[in-house]
PDB file of N, CA and C in Angstrom:
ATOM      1  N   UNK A   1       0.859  -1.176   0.000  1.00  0.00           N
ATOM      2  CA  UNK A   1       0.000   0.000   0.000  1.00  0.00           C
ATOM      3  C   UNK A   1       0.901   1.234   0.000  1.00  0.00           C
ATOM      4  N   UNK A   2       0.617   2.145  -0.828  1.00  0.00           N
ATOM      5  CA  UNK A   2       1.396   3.236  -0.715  1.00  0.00           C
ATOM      6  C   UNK A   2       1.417   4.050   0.245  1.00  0.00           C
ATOM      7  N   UNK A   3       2.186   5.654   0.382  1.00  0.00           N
ATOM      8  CA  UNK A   3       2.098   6.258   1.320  1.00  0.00           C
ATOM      9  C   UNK A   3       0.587   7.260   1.292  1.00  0.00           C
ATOM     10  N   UNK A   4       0.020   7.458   0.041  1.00  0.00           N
ATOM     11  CA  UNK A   4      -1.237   8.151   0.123  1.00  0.00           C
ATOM     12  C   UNK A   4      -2.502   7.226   0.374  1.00  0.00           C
ATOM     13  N   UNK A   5      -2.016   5.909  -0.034  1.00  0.00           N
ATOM     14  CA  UNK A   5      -3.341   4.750  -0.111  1.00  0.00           C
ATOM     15  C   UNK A   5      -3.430   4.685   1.628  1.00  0.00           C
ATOM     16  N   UNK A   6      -2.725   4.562   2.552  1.00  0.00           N
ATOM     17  CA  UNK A   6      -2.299   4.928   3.468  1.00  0.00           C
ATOM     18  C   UNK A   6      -3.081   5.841   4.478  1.00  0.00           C
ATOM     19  N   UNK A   7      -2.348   7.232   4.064  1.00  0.00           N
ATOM     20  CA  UNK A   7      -3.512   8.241   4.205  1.00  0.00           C
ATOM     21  C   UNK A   7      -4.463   8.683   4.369  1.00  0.00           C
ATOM     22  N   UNK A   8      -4.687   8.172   3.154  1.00  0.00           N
ATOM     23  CA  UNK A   8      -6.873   8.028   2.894  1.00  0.00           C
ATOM     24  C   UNK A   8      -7.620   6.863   3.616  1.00  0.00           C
ATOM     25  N   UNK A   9      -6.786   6.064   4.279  1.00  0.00           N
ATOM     26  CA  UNK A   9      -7.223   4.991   4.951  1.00  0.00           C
ATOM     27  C   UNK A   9      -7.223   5.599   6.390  1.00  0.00           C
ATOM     28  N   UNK A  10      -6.234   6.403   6.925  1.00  0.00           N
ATOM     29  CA  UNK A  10      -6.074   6.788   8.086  1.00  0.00           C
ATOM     30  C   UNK A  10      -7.387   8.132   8.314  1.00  0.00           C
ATOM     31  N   UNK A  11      -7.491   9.129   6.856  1.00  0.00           N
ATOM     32  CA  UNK A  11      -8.383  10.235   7.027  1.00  0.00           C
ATOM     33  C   UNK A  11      -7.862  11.591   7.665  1.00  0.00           C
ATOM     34  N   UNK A  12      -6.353  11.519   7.682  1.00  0.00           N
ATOM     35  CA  UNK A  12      -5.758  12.844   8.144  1.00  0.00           C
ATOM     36  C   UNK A  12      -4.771  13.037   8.016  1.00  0.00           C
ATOM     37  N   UNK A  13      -4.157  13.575   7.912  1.00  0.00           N
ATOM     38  CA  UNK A  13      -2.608  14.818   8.020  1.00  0.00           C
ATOM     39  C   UNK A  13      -1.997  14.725   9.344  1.00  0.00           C
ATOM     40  N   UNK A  14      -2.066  14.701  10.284  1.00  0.00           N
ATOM     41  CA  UNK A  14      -1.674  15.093  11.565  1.00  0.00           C
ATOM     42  C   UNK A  14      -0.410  15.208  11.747  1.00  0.00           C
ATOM     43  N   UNK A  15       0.651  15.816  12.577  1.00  0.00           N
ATOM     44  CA  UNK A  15       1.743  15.215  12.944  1.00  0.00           C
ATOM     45  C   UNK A  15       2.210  13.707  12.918  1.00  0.00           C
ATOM     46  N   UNK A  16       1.091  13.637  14.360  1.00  0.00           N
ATOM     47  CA  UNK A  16       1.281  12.269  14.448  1.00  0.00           C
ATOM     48  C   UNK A  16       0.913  11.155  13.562  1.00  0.00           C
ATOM     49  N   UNK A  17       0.023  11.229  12.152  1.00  0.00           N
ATOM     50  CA  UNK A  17       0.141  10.289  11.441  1.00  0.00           C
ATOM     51  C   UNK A  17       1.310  10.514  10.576  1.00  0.00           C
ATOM     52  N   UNK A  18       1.799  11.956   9.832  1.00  0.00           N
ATOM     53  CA  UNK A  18       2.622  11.389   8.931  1.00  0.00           C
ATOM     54  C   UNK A  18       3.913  11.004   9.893  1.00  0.00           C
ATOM     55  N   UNK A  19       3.823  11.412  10.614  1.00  0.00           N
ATOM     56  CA  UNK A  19       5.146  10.765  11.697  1.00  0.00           C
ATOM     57  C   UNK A  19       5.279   9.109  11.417  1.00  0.00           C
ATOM     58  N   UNK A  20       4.224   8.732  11.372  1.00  0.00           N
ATOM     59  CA  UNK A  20       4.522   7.153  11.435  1.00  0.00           C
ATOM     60  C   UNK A  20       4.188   6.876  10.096  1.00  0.00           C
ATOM     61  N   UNK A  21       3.775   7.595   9.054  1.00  0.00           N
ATOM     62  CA  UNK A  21       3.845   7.204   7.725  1.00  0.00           C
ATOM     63  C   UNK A  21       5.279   7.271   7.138  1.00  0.00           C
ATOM     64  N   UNK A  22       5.836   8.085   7.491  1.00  0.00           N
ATOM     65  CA  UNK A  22       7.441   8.842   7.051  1.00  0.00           C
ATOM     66  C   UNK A  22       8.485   8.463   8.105  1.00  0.00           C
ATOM     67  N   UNK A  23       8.491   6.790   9.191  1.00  0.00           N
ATOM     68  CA  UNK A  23       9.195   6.868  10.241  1.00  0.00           C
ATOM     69  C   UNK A  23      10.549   6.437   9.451  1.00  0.00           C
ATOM     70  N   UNK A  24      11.455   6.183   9.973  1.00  0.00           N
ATOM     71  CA  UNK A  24      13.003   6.153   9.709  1.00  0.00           C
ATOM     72  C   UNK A  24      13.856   6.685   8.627  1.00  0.00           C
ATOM     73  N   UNK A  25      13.283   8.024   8.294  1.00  0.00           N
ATOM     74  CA  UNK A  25      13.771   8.777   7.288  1.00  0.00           C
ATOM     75  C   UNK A  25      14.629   9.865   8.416  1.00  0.00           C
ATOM     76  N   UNK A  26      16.243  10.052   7.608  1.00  0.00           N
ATOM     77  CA  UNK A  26      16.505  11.106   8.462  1.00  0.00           C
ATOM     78  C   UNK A  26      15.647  12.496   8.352  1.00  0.00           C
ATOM     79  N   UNK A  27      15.352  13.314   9.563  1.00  0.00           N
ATOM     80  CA  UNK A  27      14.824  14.703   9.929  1.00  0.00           C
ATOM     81  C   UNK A  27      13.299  14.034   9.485  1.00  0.00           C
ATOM     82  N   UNK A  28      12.828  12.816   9.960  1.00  0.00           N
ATOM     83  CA  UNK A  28      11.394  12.692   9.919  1.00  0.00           C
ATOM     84  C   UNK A  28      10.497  13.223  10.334  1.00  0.00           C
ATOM     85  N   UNK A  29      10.756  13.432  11.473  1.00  0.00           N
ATOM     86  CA  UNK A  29      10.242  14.195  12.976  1.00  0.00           C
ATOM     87  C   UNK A  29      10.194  15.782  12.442  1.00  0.00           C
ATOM     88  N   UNK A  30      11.389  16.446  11.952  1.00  0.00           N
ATOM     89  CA  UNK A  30      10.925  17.646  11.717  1.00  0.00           C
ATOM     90  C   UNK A  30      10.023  18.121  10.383  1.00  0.00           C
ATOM     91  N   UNK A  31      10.439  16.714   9.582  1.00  0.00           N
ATOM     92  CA  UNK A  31       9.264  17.325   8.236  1.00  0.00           C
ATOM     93  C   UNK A  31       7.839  16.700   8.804  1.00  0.00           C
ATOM     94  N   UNK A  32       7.762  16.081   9.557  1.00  0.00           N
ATOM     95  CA  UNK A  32       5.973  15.463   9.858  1.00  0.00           C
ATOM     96  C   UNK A  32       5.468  16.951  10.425  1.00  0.00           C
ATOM     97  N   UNK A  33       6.621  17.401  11.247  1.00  0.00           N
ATOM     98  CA  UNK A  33       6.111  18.996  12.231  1.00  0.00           C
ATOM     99  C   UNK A  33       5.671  19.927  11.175  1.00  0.00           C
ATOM    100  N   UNK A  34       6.592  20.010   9.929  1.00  0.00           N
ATOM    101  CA  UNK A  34       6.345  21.020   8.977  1.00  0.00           C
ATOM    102  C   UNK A  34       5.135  20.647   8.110  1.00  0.00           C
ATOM    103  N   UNK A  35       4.357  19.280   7.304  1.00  0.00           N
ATOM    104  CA  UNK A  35       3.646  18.869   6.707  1.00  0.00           C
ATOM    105  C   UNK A  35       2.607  18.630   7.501  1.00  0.00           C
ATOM    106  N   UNK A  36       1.944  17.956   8.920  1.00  0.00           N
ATOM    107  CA  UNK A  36       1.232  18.113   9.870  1.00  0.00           C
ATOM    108  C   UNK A  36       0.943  19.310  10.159  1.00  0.00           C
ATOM    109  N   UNK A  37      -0.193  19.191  11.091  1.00  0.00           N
ATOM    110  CA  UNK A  37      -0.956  19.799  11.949  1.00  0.00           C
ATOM    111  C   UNK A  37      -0.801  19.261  13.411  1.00  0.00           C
ATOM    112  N   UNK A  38      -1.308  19.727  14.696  1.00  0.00           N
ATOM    113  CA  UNK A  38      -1.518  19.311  15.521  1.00  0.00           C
ATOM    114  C   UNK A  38      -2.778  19.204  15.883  1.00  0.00           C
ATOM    115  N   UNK A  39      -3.082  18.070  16.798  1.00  0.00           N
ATOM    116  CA  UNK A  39      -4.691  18.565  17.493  1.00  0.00           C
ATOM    117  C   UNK A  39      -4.919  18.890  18.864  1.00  0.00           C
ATOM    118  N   UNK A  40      -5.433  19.354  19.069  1.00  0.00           N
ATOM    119  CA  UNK A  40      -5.965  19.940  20.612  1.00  0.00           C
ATOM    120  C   UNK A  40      -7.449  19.687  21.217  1.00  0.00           C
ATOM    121  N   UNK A  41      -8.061  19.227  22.016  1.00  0.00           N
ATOM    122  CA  UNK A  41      -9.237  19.119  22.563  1.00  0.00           C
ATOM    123  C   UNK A  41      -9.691  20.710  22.882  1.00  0.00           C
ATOM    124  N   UNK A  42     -10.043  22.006  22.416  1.00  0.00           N
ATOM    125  CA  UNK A  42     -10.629  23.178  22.323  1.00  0.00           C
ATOM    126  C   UNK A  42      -9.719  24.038  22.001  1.00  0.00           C
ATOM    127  N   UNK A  43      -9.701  25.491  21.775  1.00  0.00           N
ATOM    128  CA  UNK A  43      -8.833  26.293  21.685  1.00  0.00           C
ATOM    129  C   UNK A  43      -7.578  26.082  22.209  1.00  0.00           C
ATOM    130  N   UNK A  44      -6.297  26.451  21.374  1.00  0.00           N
ATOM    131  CA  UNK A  44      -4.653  25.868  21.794  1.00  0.00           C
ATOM    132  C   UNK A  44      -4.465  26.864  22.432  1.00  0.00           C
ATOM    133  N   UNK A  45      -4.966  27.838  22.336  1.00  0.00           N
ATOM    134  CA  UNK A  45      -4.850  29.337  22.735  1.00  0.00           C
ATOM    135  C   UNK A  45      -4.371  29.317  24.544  1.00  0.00           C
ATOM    136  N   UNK A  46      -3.161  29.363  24.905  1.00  0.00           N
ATOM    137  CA  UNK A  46      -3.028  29.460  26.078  1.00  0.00           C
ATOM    138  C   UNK A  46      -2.705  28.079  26.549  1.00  0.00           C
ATOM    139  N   UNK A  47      -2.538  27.392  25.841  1.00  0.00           N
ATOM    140  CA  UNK A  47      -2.607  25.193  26.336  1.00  0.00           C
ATOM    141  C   UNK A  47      -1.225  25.001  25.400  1.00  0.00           C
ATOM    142  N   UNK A  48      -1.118  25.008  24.155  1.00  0.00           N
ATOM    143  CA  UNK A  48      -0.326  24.871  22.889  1.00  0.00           C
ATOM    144  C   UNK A  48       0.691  25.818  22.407  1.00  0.00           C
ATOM    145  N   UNK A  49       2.024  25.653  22.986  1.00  0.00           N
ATOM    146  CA  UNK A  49       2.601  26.060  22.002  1.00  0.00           C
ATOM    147  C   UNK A  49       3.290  25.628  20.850  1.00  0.00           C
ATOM    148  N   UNK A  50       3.052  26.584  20.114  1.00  0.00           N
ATOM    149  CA  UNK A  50       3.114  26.331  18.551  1.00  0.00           C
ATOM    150  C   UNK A  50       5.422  26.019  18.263  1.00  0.00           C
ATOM    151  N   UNK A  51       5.524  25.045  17.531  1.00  0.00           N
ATOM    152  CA  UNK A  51       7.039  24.736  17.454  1.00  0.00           C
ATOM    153  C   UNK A  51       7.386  25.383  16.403  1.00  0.00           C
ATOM    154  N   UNK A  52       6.518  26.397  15.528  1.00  0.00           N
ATOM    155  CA  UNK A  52       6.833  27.186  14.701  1.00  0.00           C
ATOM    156  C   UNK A  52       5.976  28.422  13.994  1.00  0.00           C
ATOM    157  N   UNK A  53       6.352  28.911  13.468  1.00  0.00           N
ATOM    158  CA  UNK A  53       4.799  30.381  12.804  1.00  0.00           C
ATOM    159  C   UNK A  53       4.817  30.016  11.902  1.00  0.00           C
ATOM    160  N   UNK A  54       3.520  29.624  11.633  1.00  0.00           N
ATOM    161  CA  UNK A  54       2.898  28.946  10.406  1.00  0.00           C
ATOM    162  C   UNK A  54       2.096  27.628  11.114  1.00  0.00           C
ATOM    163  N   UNK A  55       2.281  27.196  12.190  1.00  0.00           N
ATOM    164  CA  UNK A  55       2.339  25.845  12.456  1.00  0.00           C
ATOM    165  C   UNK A  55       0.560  25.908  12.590  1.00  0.00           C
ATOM    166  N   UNK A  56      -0.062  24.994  12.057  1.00  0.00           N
ATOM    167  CA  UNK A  56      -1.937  24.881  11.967  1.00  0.00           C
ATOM    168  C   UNK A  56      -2.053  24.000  13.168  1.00  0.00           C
ATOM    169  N   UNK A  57      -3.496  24.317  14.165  1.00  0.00           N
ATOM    170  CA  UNK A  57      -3.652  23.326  15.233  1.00  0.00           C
ATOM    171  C   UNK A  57      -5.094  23.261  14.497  1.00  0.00           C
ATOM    172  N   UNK A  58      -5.662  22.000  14.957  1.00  0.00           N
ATOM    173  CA  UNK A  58      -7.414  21.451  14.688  1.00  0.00           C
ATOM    174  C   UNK A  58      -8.135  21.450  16.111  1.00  0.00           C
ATOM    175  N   UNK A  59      -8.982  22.034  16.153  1.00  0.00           N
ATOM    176  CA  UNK A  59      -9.537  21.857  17.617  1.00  0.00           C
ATOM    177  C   UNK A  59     -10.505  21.115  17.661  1.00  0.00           C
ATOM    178  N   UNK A  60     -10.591  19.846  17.848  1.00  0.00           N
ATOM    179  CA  UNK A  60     -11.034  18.860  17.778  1.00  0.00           C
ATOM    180  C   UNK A  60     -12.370  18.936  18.388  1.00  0.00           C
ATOM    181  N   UNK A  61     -12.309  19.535  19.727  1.00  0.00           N
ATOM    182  CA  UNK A  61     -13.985  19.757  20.324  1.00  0.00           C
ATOM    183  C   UNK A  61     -14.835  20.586  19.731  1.00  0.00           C
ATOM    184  N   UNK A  62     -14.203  21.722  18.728  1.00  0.00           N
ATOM    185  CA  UNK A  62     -15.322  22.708  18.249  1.00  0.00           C
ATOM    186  C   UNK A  62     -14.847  22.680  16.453  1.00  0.00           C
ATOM    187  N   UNK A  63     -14.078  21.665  16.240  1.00  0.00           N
ATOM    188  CA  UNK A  63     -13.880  21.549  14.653  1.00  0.00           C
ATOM    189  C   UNK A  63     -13.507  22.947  14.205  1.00  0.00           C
ATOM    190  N   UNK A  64     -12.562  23.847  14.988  1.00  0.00           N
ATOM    191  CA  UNK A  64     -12.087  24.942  14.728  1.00  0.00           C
ATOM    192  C   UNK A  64     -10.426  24.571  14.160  1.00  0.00           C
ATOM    193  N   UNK A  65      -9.940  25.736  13.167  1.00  0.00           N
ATOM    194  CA  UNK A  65      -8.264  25.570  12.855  1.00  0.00           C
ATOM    195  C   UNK A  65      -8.065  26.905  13.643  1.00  0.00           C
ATOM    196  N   UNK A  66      -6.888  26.602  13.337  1.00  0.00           N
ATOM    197  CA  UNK A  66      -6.140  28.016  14.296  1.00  0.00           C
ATOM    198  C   UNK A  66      -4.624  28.184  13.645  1.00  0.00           C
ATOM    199  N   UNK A  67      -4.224  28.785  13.103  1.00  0.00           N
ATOM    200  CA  UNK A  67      -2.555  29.047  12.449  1.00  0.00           C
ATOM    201  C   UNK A  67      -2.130  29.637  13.758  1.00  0.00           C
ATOM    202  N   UNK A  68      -0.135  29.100  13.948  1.00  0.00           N
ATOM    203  CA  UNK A  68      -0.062  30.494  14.722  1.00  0.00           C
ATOM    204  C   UNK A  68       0.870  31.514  14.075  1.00  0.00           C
ATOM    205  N   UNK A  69       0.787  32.522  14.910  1.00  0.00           N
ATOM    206  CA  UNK A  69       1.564  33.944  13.955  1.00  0.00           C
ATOM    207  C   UNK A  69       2.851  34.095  15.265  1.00  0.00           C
ATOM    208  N   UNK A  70       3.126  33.616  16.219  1.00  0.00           N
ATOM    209  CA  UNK A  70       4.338  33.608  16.698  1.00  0.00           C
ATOM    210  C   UNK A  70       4.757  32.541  17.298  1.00  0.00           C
ATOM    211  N   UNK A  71       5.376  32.032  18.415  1.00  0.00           N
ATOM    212  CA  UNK A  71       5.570  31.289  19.307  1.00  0.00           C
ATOM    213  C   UNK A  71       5.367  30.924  20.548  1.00  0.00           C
ATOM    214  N   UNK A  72       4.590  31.695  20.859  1.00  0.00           N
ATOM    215  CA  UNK A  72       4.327  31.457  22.494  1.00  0.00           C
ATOM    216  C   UNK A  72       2.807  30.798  22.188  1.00  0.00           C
ATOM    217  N   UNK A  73       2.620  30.456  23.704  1.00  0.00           N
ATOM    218  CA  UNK A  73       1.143  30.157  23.694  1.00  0.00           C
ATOM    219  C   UNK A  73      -0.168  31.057  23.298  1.00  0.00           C
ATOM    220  N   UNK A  74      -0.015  32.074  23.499  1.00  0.00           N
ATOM    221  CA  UNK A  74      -0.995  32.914  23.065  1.00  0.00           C
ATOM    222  C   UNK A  74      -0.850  33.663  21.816  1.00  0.00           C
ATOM    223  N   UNK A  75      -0.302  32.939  20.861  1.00  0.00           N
ATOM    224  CA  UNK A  75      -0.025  33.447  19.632  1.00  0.00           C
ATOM    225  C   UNK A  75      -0.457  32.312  18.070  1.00  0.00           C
ATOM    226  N   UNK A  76      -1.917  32.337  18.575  1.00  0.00           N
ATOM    227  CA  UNK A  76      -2.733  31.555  17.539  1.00  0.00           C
ATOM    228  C   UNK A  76      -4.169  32.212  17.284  1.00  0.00           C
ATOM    229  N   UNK A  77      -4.023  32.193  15.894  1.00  0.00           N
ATOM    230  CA  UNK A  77      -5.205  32.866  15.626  1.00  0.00           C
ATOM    231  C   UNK A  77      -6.380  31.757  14.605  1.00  0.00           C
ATOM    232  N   UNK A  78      -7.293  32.261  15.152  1.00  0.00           N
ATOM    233  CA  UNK A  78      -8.586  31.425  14.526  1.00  0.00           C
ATOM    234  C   UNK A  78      -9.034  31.501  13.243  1.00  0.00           C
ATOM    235  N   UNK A  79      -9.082  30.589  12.749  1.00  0.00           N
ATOM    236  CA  UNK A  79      -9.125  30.445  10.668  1.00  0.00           C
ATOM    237  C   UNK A  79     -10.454  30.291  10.641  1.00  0.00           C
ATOM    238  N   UNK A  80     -11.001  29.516  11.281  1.00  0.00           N
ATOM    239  CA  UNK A  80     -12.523  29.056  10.758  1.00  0.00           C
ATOM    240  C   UNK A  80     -13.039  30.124  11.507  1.00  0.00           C
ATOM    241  N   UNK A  81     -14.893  30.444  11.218  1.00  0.00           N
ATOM    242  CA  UNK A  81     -15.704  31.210  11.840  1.00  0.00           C
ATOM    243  C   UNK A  81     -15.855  29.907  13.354  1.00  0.00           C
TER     244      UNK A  81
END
């Protein structure tokens, strides 16, 4: 099975899936961070910090995204209404 047949079987992007789709490649870990998302159970806002600007979280309890625009915890802003 390929790495997208894969994918579409799993139903997501996450860190943590392409992490284990892409495991024993050197700098795996940092391209799953860059190609992933993270998820969070409600707003990351203040819970999550982001390991980079740009980095997308899914908020899993309210099906909200959130990009962030710096690095700290309180530096994510809300994409969806």
């Amino acid at each position: 099975m390929s790495g997208g047949d894969r994918l579409r079987k799993l139903g997501a992007a996450s860190k943590k899936v392409m992490s284990a789709l892409i495991t024993g490649f050197i700098g795996a870990d940092d391209l799953a961070s860059a190609i992933g998302y993270v998820e969070n159970a409600g707003d990351p806002t203040g819970s999550v910090v982001p390991e980079f600007i740009g980095q997308e979280c899914f908020d899993t309890q309210n099906s909200a995204w959130y990009k962030a625009h710096g690095v700290t915890d309180a530096d994510w802003k809300k994409l969806t209404p």
